[in-house]
N, C-alpha and C. Protein backbone atom coordinates (compact mmCIF):
# COMPACT_ATOMS: atom_id res chain seq x y z
N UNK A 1 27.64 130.77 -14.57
CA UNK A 1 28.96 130.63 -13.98
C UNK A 1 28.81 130.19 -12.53
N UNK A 2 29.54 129.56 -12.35
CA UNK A 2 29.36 128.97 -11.02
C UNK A 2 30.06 129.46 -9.62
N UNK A 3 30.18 129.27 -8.69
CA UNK A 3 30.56 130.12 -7.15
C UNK A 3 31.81 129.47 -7.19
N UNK A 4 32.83 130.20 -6.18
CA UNK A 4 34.48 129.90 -6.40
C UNK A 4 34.07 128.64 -5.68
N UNK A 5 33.48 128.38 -4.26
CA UNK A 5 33.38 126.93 -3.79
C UNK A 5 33.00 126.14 -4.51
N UNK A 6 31.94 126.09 -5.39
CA UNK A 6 31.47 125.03 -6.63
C UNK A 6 32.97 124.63 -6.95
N UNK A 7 33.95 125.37 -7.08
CA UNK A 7 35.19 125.33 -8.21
C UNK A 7 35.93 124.23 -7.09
N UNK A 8 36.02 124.35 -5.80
CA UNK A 8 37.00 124.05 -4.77
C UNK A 8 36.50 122.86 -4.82
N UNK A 9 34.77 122.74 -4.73
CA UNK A 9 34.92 121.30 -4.44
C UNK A 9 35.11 120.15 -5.41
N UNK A 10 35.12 121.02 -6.44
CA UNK A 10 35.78 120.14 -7.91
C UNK A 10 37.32 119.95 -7.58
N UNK A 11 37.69 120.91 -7.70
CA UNK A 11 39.66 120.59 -6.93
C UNK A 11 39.78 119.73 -5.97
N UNK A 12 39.11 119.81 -4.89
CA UNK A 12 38.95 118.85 -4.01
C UNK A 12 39.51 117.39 -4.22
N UNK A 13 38.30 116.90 -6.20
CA UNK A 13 38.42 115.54 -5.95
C UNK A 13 39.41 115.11 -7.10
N UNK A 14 39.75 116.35 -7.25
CA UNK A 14 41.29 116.06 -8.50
C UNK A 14 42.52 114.99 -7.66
N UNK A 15 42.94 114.47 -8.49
CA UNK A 15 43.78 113.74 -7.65
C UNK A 15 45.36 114.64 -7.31
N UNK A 16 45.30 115.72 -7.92
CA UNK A 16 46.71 116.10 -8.57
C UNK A 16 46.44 117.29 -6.99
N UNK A 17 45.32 117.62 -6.43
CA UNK A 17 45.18 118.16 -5.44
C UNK A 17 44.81 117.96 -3.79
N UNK A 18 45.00 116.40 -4.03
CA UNK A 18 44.60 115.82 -2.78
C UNK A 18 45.15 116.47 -1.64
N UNK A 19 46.22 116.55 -1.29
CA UNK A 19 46.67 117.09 -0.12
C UNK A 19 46.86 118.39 0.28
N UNK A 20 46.02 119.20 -0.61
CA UNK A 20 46.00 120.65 -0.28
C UNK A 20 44.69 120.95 0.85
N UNK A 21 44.69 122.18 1.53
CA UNK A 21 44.18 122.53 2.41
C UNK A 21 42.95 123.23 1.63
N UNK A 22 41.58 123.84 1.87
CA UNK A 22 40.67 124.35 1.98
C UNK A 22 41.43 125.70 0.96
N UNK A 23 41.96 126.61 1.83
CA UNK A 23 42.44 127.73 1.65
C UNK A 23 43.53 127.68 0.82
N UNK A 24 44.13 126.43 0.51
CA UNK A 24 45.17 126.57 -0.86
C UNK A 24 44.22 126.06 -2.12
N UNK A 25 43.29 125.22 -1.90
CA UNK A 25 42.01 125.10 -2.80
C UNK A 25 41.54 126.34 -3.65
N UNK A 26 40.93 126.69 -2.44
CA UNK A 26 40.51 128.63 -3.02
C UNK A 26 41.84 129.24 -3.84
N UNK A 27 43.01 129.31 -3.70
CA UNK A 27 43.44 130.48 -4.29
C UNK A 27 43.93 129.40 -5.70
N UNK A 28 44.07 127.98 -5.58
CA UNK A 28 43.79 127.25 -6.95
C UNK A 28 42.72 127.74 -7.87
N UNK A 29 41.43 127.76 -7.26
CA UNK A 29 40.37 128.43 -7.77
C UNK A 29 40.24 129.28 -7.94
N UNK A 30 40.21 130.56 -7.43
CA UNK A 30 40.69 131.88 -7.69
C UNK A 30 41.47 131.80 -9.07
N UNK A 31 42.63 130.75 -9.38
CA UNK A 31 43.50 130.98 -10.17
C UNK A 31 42.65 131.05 -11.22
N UNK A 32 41.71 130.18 -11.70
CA UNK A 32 40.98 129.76 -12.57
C UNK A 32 39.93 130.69 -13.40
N UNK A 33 39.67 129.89 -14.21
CA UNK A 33 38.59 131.06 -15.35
C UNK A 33 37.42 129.94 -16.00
N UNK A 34 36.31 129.92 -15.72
CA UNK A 34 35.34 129.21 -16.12
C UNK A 34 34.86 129.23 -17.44
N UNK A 35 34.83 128.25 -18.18
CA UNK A 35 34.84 128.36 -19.65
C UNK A 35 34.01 127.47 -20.53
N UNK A 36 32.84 128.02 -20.86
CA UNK A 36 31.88 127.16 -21.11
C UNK A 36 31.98 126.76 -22.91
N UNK A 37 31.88 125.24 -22.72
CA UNK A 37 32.39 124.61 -24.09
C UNK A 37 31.15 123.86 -24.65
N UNK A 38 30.95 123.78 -26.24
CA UNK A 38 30.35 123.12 -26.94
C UNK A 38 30.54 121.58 -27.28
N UNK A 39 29.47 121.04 -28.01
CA UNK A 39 29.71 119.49 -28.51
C UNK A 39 30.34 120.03 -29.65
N UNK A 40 31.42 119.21 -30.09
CA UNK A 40 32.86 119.07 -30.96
C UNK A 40 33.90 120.11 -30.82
N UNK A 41 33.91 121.15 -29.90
CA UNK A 41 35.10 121.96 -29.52
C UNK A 41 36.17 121.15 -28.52
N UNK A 42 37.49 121.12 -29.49
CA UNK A 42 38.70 120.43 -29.37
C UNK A 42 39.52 121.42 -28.25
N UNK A 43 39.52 120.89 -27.49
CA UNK A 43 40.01 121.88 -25.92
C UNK A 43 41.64 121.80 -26.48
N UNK A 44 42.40 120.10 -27.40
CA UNK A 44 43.30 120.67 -27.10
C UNK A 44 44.46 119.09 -28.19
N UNK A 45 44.69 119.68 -28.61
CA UNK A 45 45.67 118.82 -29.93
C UNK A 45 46.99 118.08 -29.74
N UNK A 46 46.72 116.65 -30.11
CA UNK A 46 48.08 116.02 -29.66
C UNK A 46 49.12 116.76 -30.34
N UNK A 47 50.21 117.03 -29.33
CA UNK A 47 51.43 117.74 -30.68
C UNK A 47 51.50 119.10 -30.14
N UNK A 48 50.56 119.21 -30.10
CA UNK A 48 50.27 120.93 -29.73
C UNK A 48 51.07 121.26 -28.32
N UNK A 49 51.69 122.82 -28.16
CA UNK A 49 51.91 122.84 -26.76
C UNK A 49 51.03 123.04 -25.74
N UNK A 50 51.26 122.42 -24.79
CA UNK A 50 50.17 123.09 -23.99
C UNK A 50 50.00 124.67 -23.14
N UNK A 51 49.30 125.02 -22.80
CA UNK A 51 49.19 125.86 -22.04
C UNK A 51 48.59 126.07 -20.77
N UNK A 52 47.42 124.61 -20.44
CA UNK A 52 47.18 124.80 -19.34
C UNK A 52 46.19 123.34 -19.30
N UNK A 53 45.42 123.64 -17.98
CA UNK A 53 44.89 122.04 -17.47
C UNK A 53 43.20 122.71 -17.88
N UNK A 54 42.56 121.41 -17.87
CA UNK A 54 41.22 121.67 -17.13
C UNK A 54 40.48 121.12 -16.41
N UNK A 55 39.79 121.20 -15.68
CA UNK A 55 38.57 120.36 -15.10
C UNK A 55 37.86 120.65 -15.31
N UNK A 56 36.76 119.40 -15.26
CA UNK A 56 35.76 119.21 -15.98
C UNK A 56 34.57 119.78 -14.99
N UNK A 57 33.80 120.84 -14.92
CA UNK A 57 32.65 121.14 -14.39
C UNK A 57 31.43 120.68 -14.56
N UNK A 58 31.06 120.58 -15.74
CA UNK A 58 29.94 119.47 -16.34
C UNK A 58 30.57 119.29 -17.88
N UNK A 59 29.29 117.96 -18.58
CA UNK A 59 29.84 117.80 -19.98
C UNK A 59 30.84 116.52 -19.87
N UNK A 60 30.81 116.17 -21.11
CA UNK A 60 31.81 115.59 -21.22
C UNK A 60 32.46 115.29 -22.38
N UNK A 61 33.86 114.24 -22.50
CA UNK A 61 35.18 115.10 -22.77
C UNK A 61 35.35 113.39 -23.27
N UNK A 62 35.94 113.34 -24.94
CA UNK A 62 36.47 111.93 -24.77
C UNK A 62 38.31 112.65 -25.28
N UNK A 63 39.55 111.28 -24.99
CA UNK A 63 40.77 111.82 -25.29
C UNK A 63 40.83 110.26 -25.76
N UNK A 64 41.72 111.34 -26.94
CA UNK A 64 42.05 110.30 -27.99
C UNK A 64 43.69 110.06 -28.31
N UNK A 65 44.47 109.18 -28.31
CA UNK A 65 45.75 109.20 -28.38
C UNK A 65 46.18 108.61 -29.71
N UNK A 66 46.90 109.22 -30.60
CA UNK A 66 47.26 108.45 -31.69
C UNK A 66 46.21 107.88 -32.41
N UNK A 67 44.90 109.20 -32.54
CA UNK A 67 43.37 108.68 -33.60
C UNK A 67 42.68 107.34 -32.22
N UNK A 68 42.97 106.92 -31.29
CA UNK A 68 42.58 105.98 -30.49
C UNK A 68 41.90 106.32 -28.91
N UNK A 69 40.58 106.17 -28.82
CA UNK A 69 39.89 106.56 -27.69
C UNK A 69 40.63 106.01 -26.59
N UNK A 70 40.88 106.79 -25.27
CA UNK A 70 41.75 106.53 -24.49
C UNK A 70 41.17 106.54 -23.32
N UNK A 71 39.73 107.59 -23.23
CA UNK A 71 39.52 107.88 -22.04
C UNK A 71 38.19 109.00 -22.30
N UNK A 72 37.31 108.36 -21.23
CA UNK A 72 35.77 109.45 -21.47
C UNK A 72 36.32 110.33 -20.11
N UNK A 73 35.90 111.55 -20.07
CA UNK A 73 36.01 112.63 -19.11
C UNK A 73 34.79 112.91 -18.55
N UNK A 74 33.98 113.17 -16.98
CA UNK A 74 33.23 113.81 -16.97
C UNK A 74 33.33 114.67 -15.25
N UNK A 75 32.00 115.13 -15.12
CA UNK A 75 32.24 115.90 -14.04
C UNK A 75 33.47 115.71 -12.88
N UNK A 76 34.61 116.41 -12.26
CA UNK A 76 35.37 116.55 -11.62
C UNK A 76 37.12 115.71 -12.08
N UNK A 77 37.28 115.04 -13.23
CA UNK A 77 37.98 114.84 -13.92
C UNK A 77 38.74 116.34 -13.99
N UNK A 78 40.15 115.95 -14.68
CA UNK A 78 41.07 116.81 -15.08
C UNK A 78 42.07 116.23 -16.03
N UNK A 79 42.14 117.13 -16.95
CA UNK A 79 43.13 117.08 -17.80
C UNK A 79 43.85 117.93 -18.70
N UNK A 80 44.94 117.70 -19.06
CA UNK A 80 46.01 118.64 -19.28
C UNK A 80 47.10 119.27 -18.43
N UNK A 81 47.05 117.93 -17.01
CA UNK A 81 47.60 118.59 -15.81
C UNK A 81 49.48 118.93 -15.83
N UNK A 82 49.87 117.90 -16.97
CA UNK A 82 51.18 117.97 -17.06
C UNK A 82 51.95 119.46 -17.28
N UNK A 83 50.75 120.49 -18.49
CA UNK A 83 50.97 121.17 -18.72
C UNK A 83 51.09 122.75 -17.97
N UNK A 84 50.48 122.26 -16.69
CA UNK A 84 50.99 123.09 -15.68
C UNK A 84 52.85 123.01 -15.20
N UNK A 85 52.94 122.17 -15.16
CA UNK A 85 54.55 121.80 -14.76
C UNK A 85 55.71 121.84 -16.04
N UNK A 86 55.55 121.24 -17.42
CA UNK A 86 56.68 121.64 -17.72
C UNK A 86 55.94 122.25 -19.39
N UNK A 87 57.05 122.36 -20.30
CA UNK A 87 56.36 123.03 -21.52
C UNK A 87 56.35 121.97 -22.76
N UNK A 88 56.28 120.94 -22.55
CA UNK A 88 55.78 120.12 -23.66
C UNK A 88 54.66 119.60 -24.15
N UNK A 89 54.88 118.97 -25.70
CA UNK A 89 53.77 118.91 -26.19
C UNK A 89 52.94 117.90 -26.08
N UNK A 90 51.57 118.13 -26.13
CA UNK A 90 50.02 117.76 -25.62
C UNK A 90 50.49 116.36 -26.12
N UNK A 91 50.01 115.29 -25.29
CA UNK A 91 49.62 113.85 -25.36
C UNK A 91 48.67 113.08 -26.22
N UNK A 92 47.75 114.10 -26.02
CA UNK A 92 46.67 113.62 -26.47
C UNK A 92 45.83 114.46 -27.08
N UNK A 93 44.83 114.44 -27.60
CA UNK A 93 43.57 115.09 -28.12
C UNK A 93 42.53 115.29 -27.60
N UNK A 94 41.66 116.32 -26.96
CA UNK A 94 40.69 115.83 -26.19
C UNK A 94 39.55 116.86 -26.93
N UNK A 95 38.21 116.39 -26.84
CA UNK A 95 37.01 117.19 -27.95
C UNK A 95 36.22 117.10 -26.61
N UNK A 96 34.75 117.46 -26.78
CA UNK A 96 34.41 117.75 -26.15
C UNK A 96 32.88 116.97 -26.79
N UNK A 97 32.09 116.66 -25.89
CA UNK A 97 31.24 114.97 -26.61
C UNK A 97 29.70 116.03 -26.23
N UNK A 98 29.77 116.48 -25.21
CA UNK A 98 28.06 116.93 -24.69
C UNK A 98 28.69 118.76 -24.50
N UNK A 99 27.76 119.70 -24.67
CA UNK A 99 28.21 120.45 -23.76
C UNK A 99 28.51 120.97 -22.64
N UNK A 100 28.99 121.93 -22.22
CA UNK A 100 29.50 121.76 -20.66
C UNK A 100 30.23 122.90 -20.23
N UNK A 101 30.69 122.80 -19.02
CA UNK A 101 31.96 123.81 -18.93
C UNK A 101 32.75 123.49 -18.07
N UNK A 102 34.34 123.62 -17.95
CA UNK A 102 35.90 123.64 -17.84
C UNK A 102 36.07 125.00 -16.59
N UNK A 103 36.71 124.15 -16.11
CA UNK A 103 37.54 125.76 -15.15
C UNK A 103 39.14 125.31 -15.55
N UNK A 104 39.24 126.78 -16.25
CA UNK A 104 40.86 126.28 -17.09
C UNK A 104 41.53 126.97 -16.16
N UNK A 105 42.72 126.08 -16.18
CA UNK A 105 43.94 126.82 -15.22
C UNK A 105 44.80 126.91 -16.22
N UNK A 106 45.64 128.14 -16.41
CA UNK A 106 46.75 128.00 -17.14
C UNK A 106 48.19 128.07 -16.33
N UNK A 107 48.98 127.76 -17.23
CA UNK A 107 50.53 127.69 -16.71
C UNK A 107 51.21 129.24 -15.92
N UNK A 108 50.93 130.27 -16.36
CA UNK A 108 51.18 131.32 -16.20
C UNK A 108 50.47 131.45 -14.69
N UNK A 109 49.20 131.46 -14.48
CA UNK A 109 48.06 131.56 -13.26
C UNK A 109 48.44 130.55 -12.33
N UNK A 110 49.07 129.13 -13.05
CA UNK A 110 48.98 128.41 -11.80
C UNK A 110 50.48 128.55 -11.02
N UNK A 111 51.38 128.95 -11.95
CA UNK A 111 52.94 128.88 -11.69
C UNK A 111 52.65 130.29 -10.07
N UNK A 112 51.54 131.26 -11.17
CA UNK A 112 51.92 132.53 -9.95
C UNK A 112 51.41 131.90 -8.44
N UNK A 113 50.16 131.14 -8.35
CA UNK A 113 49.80 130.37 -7.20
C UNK A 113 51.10 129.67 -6.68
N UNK A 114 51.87 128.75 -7.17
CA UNK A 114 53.15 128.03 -6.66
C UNK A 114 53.98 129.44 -5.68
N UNK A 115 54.31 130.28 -6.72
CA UNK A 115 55.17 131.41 -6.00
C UNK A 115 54.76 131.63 -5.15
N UNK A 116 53.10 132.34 -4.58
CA UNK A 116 52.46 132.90 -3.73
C UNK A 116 52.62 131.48 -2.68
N UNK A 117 52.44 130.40 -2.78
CA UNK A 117 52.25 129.12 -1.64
C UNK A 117 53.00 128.47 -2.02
N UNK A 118 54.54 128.72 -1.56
CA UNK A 118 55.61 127.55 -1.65
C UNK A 118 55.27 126.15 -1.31
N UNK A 119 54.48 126.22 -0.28
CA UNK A 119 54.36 124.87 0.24
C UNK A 119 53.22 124.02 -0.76
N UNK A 120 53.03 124.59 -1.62
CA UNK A 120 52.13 123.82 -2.54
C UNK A 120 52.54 123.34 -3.65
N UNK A 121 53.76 123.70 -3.90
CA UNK A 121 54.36 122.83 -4.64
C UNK A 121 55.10 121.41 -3.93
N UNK A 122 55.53 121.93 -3.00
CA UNK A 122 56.07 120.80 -2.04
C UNK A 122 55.28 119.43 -2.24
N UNK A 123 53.65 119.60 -1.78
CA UNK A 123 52.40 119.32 -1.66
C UNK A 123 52.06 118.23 -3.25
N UNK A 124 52.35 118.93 -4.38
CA UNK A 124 52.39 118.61 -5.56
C UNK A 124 52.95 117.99 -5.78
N UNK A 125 54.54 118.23 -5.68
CA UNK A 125 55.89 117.16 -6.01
C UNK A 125 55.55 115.98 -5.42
N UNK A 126 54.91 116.20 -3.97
CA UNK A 126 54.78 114.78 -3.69
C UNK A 126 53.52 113.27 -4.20
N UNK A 127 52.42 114.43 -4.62
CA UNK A 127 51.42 113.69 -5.15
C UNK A 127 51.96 113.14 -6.46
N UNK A 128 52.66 113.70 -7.25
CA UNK A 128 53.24 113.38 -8.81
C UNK A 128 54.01 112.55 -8.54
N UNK A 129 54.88 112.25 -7.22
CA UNK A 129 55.72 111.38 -7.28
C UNK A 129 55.11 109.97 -7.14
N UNK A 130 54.03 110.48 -6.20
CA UNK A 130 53.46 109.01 -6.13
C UNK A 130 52.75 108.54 -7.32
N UNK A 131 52.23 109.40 -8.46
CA UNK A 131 51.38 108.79 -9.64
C UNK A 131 52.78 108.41 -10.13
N UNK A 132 53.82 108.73 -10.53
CA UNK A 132 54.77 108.22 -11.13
C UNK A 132 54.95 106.51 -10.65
N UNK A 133 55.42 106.60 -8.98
CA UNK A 133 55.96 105.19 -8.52
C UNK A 133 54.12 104.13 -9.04
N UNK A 134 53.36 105.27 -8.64
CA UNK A 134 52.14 103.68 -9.19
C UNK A 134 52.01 103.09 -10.77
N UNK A 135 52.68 104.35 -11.82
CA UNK A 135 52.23 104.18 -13.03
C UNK A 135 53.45 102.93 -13.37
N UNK A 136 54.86 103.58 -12.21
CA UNK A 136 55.71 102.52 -12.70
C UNK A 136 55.80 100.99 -12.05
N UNK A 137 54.81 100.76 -10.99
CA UNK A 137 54.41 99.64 -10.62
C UNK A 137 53.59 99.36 -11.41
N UNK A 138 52.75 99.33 -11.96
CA UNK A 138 51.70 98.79 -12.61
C UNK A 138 52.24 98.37 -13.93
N UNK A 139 53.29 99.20 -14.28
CA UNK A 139 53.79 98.53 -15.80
C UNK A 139 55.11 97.78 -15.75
N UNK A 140 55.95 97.69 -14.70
CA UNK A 140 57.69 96.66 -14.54
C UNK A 140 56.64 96.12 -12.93
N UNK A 141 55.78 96.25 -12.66
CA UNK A 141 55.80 95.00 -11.02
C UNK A 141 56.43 95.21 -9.65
């Protein structure tokens, strides 16, 4: 198992955490539970609800959308991040290709972090807004 800073500096290079501070890092991490996964354990089922995100600590991770490879995962990657924010169902499929291990955040752990650091949602809303305006530049121009 690895040290809570190992965990931070993985958050660090999440994109969904860019503008957080050191010390809102840590209690992200703190939030977390380290979870060491096998080759072919399915972290998580299109359809399915979610319950929480992960990042990738080592290992790696392919996601499949509609039976269709979408995306290889590996060290400091994240996914399942939507499922911190609202309660719908999983996108995608994601298995797990090498073994490895995940620091899972769930919805429940990360919501209580939001309460405890208002300003980190603030922080959030604004990073999501911007993946939104780029996802919707890149596809209308």
């Amino acid at each position: 198992m690895a040290s809570r800073s190992v965990y931070v500096e993985h958050l660090r290079n999440v994109p969904l955490f860019v503008g957080l501070t050191k010390k809102e890092l840590e209690r992200v991490a703190s939030a977390g539970s380290e979870v060491s996964v096998t080759a072919g354990t399915t972290l998580m089922e299109e359809g399915a609800l979610g319950r929480g995100a992960y990042v990738v600590l080592s290992g790696e991770l392919v996601v499949r959308r509609n039976g269709r490879k979408v995306a290889t995962l590996s060290t400091g990657d994240i996914v399942g991040e939507l499922s911190l924010i609202d309660d719908q169902p999983r996108s995608a499929t994601v298995v797990c290709t090498e073994d490895g291990s995940v620091l899972e955040l769930t919805r429940g752990q990360f919501r209580a972090v939001l309460d405890e650091i208002p300003t980190l949602a603030h922080k959030l809303m604004s990073t999501l807004a911007g993946r939104v305006r780029n996802l919707d530049n890149s596809l209308l121009g």
